[in-house]
N, C-alpha and C. Protein backbone atom coordinates (compact mmCIF):
# COMPACT_ATOMS: atom_id res chain seq x y z
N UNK A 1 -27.84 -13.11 -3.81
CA UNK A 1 -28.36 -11.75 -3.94
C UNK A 1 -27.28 -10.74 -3.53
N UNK A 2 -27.30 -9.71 -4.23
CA UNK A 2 -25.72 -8.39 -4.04
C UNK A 2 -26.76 -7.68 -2.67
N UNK A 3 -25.16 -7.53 -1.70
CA UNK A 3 -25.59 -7.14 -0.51
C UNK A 3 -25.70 -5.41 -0.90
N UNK A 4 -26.85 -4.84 -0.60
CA UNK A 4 -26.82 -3.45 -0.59
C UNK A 4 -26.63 -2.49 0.54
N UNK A 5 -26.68 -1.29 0.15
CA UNK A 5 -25.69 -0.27 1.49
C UNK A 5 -25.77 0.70 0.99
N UNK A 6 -26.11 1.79 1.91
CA UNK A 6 -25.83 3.00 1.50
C UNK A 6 -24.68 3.84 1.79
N UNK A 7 -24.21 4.77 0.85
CA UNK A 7 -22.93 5.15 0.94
C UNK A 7 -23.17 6.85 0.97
N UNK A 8 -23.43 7.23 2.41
CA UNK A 8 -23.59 8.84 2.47
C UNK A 8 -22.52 9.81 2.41
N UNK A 9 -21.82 10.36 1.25
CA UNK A 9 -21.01 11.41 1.56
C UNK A 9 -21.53 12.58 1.85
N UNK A 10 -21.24 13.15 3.02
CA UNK A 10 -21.96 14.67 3.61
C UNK A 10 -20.26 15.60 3.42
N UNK A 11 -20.33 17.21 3.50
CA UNK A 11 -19.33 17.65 3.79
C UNK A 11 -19.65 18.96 3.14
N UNK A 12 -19.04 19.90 2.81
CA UNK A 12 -19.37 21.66 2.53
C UNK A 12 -19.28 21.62 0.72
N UNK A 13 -19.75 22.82 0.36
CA UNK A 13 -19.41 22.86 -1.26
C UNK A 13 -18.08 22.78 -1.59
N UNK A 14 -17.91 21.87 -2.37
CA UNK A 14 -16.08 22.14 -3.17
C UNK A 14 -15.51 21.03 -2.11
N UNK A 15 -16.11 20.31 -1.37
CA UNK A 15 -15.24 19.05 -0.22
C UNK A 15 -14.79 18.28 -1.27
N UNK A 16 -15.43 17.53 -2.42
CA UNK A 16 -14.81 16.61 -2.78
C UNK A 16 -16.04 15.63 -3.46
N UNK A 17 -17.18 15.76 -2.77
CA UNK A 17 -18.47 14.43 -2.43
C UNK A 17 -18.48 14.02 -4.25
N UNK A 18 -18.80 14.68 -4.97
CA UNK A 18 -19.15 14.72 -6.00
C UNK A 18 -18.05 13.75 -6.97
N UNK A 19 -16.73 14.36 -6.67
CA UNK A 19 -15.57 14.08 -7.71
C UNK A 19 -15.52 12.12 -6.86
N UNK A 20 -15.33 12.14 -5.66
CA UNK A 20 -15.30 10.95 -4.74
C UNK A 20 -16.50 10.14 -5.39
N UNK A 21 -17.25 10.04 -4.96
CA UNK A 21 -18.66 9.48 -5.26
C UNK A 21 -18.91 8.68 -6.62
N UNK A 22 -18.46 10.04 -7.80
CA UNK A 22 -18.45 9.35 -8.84
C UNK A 22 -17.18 8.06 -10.03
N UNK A 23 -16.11 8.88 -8.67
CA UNK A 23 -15.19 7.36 -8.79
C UNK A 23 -15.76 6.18 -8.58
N UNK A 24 -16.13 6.52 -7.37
CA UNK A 24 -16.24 5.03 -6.57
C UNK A 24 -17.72 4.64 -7.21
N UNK A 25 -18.87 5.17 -7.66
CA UNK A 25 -19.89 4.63 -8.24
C UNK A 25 -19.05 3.69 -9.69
N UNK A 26 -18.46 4.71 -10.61
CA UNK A 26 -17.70 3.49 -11.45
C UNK A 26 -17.31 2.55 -10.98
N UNK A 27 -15.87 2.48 -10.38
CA UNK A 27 -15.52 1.72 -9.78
C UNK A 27 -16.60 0.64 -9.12
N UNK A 28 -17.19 0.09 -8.59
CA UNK A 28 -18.25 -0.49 -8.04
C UNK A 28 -18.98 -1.26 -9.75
N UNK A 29 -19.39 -0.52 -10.33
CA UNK A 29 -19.98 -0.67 -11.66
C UNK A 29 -19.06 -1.78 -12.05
N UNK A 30 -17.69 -1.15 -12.31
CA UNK A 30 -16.57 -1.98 -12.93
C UNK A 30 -16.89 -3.64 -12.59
N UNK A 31 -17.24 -3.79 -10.77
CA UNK A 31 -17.21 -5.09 -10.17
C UNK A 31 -18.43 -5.77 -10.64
N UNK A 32 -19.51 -5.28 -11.09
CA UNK A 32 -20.95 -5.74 -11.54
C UNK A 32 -22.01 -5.71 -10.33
N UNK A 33 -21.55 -4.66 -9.86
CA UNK A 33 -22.31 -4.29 -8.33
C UNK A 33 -23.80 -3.56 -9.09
N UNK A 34 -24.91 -3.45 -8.33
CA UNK A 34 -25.85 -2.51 -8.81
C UNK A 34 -25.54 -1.71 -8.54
N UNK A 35 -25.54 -0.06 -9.03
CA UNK A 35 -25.36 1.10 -7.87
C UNK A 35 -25.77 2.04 -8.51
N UNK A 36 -26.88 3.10 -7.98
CA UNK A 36 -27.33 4.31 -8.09
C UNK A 36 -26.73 5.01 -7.80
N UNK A 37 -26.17 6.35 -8.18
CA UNK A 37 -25.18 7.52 -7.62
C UNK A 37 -26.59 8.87 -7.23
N UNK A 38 -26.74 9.13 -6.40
CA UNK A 38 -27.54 10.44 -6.15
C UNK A 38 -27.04 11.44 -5.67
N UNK A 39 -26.59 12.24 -6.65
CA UNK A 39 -26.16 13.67 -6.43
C UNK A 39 -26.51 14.75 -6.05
N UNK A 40 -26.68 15.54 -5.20
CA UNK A 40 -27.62 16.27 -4.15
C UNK A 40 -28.25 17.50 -4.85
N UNK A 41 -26.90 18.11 -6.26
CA UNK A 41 -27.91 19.04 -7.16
C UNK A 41 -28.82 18.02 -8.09
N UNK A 42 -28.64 17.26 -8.67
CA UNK A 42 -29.23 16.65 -9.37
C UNK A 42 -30.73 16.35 -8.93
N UNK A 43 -30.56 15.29 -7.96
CA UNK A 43 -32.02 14.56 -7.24
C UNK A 43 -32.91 16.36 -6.81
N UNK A 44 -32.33 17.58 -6.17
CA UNK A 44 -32.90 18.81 -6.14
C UNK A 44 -33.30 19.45 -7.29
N UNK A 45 -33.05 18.92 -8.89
CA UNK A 45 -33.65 19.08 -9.32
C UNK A 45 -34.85 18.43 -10.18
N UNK A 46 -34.89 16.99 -9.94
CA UNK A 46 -35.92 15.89 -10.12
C UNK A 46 -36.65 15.83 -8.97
N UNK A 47 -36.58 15.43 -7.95
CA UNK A 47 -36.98 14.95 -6.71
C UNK A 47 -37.47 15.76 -5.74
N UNK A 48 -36.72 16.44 -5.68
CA UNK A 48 -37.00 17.78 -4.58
C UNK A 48 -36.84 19.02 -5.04
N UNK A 49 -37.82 19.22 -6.46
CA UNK A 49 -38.11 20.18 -7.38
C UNK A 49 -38.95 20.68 -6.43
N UNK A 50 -38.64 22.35 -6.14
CA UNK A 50 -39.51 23.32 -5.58
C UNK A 50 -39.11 23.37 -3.77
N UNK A 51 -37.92 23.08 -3.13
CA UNK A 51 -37.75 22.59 -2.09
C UNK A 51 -36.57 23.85 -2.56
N UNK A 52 -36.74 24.58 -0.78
CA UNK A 52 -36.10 26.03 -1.26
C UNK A 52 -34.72 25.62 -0.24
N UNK A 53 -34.08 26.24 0.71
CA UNK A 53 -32.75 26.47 1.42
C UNK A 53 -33.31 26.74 2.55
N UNK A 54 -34.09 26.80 2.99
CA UNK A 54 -34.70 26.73 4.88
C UNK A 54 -34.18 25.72 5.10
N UNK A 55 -33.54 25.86 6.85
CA UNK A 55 -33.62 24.42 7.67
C UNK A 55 -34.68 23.29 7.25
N UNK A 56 -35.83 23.49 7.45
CA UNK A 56 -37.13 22.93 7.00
C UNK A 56 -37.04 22.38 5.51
N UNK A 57 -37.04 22.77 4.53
CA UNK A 57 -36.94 22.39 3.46
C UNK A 57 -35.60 21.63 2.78
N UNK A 58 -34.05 22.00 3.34
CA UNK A 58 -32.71 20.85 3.82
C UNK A 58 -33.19 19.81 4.17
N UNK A 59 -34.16 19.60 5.32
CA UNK A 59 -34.45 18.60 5.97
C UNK A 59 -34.75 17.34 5.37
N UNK A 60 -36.24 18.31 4.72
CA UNK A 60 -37.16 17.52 4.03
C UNK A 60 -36.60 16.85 2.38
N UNK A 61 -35.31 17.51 1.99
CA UNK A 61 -34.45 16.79 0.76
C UNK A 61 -33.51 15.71 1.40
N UNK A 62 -33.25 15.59 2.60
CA UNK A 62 -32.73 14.46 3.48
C UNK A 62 -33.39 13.54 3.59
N UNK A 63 -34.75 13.84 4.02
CA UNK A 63 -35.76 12.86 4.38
C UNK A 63 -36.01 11.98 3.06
N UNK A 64 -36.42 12.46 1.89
CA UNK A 64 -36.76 12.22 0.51
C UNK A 64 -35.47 11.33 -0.11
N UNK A 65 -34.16 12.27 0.06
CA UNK A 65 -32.93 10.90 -0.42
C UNK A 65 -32.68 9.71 0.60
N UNK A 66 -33.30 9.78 1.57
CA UNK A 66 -33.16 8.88 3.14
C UNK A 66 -34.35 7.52 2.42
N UNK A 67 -35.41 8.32 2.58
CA UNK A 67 -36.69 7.14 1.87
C UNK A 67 -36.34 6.04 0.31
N UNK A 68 -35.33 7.31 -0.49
CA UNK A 68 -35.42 6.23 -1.35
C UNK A 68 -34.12 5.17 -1.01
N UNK A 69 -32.73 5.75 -0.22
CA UNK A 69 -31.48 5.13 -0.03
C UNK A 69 -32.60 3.77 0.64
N UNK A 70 -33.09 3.71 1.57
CA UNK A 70 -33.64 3.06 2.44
C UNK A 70 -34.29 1.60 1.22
N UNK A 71 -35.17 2.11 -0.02
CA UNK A 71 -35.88 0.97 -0.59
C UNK A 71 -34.89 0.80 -1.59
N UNK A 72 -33.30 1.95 -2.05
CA UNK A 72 -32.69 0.84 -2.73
C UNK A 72 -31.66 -0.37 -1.79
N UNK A 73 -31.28 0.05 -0.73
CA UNK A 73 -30.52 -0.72 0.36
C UNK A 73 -31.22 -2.06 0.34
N UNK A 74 -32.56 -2.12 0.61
CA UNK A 74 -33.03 -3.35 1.12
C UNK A 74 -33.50 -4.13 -0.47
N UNK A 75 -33.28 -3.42 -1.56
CA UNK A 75 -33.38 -4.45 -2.49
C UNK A 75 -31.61 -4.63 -3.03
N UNK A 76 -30.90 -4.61 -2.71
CA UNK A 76 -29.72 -4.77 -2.77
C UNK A 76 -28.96 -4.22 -3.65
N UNK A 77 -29.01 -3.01 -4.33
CA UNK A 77 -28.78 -1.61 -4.61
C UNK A 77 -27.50 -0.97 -3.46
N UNK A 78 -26.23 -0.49 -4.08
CA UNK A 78 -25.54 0.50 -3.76
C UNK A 78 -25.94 1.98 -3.60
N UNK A 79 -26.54 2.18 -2.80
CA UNK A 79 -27.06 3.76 -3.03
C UNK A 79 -25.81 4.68 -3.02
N UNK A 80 -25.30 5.37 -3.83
CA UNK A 80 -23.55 6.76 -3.20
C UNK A 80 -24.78 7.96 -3.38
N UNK A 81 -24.92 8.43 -2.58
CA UNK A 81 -25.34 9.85 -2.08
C UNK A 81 -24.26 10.63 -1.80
N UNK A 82 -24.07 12.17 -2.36
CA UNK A 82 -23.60 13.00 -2.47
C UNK A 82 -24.18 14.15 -2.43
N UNK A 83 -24.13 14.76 -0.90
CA UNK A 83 -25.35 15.38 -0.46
C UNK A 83 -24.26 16.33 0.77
N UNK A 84 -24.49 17.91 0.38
CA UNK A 84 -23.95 18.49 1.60
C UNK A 84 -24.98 18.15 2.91
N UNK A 85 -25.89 17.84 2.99
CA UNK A 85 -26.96 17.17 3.99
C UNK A 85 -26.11 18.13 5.63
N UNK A 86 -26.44 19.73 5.74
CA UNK A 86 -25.85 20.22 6.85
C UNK A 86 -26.58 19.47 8.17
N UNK A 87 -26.87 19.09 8.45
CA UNK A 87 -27.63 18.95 9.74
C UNK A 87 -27.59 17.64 10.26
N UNK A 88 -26.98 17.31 11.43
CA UNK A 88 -25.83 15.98 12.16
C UNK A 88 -27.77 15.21 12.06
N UNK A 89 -28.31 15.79 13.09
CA UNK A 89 -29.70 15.00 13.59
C UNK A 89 -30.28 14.47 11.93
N UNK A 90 -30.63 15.11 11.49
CA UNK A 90 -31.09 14.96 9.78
C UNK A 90 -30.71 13.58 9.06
N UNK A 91 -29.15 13.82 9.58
CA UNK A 91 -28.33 12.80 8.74
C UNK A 91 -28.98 11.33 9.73
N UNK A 92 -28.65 11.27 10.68
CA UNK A 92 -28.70 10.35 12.09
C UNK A 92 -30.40 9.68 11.60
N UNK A 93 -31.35 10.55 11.74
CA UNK A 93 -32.56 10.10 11.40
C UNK A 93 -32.57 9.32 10.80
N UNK A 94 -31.90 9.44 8.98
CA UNK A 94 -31.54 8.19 7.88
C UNK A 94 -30.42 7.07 8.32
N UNK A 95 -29.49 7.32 8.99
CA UNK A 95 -28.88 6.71 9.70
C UNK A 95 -30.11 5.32 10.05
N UNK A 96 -31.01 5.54 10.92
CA UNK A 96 -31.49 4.65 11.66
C UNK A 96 -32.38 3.78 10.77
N UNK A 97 -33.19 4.65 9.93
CA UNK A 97 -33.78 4.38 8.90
C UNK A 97 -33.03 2.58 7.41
N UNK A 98 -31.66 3.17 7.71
CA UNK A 98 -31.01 2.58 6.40
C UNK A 98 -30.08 1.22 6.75
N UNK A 99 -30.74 -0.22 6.56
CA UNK A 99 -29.97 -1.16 7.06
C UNK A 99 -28.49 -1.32 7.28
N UNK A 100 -27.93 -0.83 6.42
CA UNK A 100 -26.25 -0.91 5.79
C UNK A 100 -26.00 0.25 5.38
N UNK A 101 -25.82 1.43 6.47
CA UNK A 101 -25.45 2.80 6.13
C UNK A 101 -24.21 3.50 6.65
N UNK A 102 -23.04 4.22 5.69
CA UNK A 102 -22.12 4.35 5.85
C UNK A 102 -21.84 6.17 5.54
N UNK A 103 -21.90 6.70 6.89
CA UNK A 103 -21.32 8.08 6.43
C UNK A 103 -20.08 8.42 5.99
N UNK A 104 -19.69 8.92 5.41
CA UNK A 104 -18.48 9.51 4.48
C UNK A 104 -18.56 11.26 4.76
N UNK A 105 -17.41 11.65 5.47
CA UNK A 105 -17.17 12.56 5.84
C UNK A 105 -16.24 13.40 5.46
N UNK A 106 -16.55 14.33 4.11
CA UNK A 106 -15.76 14.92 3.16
C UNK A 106 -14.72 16.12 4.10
N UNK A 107 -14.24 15.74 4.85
CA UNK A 107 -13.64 17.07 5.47
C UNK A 107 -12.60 18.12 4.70
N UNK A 108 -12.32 19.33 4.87
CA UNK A 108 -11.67 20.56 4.01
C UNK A 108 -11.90 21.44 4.80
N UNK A 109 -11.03 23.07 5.06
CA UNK A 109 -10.86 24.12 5.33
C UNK A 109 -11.45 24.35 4.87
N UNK A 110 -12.24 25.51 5.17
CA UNK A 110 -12.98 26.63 4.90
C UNK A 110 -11.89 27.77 3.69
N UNK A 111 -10.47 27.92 4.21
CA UNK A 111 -9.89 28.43 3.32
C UNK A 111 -9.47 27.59 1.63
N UNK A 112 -9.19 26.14 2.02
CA UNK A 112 -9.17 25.25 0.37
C UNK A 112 -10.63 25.89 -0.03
N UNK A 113 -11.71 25.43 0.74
CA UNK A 113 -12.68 25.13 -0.35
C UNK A 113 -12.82 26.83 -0.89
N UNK A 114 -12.52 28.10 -0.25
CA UNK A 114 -12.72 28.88 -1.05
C UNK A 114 -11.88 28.74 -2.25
N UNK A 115 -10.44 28.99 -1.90
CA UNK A 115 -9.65 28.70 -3.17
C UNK A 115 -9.81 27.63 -4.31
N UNK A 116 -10.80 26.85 -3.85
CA UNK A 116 -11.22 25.97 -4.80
C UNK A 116 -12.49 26.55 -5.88
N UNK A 117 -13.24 27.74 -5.29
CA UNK A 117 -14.21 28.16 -5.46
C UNK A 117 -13.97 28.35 -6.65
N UNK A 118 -14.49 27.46 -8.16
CA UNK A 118 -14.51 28.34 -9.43
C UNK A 118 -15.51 29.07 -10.00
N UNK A 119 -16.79 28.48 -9.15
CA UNK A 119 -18.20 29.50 -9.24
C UNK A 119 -18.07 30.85 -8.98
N UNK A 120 -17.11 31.24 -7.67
CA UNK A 120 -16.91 32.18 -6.82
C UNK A 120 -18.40 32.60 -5.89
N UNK A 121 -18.84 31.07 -5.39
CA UNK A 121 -20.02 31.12 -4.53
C UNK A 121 -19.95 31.18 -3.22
N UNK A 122 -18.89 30.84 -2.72
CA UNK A 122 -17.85 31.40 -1.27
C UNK A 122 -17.80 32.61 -1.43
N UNK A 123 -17.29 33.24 -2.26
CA UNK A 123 -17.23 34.84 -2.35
C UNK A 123 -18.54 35.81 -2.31
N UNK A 124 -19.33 35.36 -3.13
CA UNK A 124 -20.13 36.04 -2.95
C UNK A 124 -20.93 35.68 -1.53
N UNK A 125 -21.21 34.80 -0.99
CA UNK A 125 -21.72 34.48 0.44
C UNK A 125 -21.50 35.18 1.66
N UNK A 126 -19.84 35.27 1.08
CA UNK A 126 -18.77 36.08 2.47
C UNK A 126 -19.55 37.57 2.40
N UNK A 127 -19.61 37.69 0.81
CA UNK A 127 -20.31 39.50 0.70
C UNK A 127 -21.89 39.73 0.94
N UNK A 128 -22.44 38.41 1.68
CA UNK A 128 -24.03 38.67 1.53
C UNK A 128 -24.48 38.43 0.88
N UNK A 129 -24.15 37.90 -0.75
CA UNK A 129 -24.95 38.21 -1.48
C UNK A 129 -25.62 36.96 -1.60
N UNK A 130 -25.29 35.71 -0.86
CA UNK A 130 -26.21 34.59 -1.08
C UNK A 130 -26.54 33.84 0.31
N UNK A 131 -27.87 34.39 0.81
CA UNK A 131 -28.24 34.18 1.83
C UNK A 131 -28.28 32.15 2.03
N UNK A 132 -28.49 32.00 3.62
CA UNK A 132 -28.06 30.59 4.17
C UNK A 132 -27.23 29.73 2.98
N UNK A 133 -26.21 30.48 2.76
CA UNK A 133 -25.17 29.53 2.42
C UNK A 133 -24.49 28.45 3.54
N UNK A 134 -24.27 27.21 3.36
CA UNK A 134 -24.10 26.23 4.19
C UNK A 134 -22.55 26.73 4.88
N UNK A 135 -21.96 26.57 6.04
CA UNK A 135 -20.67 27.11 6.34
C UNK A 135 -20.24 28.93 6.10
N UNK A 136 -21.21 29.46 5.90
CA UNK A 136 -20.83 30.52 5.69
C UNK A 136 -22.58 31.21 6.62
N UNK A 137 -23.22 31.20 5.99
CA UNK A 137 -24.39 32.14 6.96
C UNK A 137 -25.29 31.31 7.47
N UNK A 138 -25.09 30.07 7.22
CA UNK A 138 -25.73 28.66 7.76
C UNK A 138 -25.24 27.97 8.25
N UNK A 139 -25.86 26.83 9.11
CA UNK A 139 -23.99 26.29 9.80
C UNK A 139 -24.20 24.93 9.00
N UNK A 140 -23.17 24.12 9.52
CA UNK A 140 -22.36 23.07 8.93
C UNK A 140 -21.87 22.02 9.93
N UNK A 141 -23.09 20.92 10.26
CA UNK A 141 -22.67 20.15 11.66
C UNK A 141 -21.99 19.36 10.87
N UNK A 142 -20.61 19.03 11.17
CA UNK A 142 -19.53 18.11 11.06
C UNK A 142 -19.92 16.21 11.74
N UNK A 143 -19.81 15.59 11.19
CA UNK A 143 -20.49 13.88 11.75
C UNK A 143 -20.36 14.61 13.01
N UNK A 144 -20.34 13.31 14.06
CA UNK A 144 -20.11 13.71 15.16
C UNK A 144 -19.33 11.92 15.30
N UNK A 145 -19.35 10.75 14.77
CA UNK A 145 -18.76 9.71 14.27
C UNK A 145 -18.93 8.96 12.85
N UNK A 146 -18.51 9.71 11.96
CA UNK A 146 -18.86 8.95 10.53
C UNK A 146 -17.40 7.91 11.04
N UNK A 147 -17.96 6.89 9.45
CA UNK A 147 -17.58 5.59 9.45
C UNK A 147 -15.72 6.20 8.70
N UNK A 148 -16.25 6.83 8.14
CA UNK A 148 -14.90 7.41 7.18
C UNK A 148 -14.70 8.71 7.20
N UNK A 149 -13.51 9.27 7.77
CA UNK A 149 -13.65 11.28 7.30
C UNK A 149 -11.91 10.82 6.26
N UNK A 150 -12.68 11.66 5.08
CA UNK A 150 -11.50 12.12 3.95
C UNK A 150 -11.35 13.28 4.03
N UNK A 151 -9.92 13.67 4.79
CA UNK A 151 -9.23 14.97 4.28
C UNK A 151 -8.82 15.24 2.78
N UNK A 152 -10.09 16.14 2.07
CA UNK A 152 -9.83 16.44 1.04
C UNK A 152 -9.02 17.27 0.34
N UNK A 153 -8.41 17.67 1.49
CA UNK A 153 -7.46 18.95 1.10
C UNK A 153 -5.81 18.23 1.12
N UNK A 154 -6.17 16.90 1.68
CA UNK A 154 -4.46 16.45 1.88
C UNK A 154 -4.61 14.74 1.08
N UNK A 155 -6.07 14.65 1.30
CA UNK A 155 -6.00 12.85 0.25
C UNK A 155 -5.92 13.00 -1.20
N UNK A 156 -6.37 12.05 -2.06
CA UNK A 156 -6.19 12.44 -3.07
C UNK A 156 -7.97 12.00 -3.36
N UNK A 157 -8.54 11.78 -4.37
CA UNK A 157 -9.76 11.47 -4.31
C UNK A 157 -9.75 9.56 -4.57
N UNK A 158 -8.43 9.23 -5.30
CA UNK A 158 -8.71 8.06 -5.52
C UNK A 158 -8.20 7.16 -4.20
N UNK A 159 -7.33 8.04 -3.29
CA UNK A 159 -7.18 7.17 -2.42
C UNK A 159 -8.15 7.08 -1.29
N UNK A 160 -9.43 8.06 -0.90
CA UNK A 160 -10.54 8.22 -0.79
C UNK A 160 -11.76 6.70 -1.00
N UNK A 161 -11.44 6.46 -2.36
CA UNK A 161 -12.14 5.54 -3.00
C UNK A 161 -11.33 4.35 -1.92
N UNK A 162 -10.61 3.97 -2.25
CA UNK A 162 -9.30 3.21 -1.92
C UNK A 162 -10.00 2.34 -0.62
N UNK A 163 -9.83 3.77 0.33
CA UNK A 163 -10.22 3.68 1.81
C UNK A 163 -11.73 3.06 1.59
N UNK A 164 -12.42 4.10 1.38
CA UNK A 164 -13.92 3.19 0.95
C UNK A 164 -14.08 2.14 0.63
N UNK A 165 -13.45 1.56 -0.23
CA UNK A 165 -13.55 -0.11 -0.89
C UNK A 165 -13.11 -0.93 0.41
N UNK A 166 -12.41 -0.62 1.17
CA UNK A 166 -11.29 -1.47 2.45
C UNK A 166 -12.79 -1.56 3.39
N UNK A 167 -13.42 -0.29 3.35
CA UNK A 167 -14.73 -0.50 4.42
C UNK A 167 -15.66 -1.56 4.21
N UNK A 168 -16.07 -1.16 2.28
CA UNK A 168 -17.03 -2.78 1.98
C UNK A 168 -16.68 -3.85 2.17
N UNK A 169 -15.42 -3.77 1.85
CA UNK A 169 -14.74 -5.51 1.85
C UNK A 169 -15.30 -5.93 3.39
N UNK A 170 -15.19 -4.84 4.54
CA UNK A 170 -15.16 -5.28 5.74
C UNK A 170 -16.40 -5.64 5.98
N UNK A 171 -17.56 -5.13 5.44
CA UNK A 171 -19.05 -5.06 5.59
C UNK A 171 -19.62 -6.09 4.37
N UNK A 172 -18.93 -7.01 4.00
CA UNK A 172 -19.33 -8.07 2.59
C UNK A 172 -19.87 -7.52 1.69
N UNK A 173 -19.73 -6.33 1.34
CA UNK A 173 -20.28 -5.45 0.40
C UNK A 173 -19.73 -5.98 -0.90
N UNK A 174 -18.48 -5.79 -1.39
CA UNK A 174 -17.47 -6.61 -2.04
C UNK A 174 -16.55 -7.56 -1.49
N UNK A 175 -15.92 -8.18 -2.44
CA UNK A 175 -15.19 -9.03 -2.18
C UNK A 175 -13.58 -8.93 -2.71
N UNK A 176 -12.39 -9.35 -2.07
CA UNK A 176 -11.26 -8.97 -1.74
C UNK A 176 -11.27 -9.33 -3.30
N UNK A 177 -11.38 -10.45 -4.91
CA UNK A 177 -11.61 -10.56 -5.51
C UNK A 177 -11.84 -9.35 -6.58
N UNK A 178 -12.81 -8.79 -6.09
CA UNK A 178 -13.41 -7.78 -6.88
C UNK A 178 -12.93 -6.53 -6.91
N UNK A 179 -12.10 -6.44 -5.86
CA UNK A 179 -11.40 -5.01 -5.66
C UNK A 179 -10.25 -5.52 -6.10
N UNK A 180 -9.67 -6.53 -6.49
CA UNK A 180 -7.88 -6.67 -6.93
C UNK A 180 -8.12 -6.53 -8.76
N UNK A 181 -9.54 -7.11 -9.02
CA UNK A 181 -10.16 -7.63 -10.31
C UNK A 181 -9.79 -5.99 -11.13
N UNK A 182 -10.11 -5.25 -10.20
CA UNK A 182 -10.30 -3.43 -10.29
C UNK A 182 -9.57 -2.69 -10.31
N UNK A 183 -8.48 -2.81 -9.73
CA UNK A 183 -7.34 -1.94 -8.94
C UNK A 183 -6.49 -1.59 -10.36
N UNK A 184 -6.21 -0.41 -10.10
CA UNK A 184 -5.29 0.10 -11.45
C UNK A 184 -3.91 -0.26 -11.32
């Protein structure tokens, strides 16, 4: 039976979670792994349709991707979550919840990720105009020990992946096999 695990990337808009995530969900695919990718706009708009930007309602889209990471983990499912998920306790809760759970800690400046900004949703935040933005009029608890922090402003995304794969191998997630089978 394929050992399952969840793979939490948390970190600010424009960190990386998204571009990361969906490497490494291929990648993984490539090996004949199961794996669900849950993307934090996406599942907000299936899943946690009608779930607004309060603390309270953040929470409760944590709780909801936590419940399902939790029943794909234990049927042996890769869950990659890609989730700014602001709130350390929030995260920790699923933490305890999720047999084989691995935070991924998208780290970046506040100054990259604006300059990264092609929405220009940093900008407008800085001007007010978009209330509890995460890192900007909302805060932004940083792990306090994830399993992995990627400097996204100085890694690259595939060496990101890279690092990640070195963690499963360590956790029998994959096998040394399956990642050479892969490797570009």
């Amino acid at each position: 039976m394929d050992t399952g695990c969840t793979l939490w990337f948390t970190g600010m808009s424009g960190s990386g979670k998204s571009t990361v995530s969906s490497l490494l969900a291929a990648r993984l695919r490539e090996m004949g792994k199961k794996v669900e990718l849950l993307d934090g706009d996406v599942v907000r708009t299936h899943l946690c349709r009608g779930l607004g930007f309060t603390r309270e309602d953040r929470e409760e889209n944590i709780r909801r991707l936590g419940f399902l990471c939790e029943l794909l983990t234990r049927n042996g499912v890769i869950a990659v979550v890609a989730a700014i998920s602001p709130y350390r306790g929030c995260r920790d809760e699923v933490r305890k919840r999720v047999s084989q759970f691995v935070e991924i800690y998208m780290q970046c400046p506040l100054e990259v990720l604006i300059e990264r900004d092609v929405k220009g949703l940093y900008k407008r935040a800085l001007a007010g105009e978009i209330p509890l933005f995460t890192g900007i009029s909302d805060p932004y608890e940083a792990p306090a020990a994830a399993e992995i922090v990627i400097d996204s402003a100085s890694e690259s995304a595939q060496d990101g992946v890279d690092r990640i794969l070195c963690r499963l191998l360590e956790l029998g997630v994959v096998s040394r096999e399956q990642v050479l089978a892969t490797s570009n």
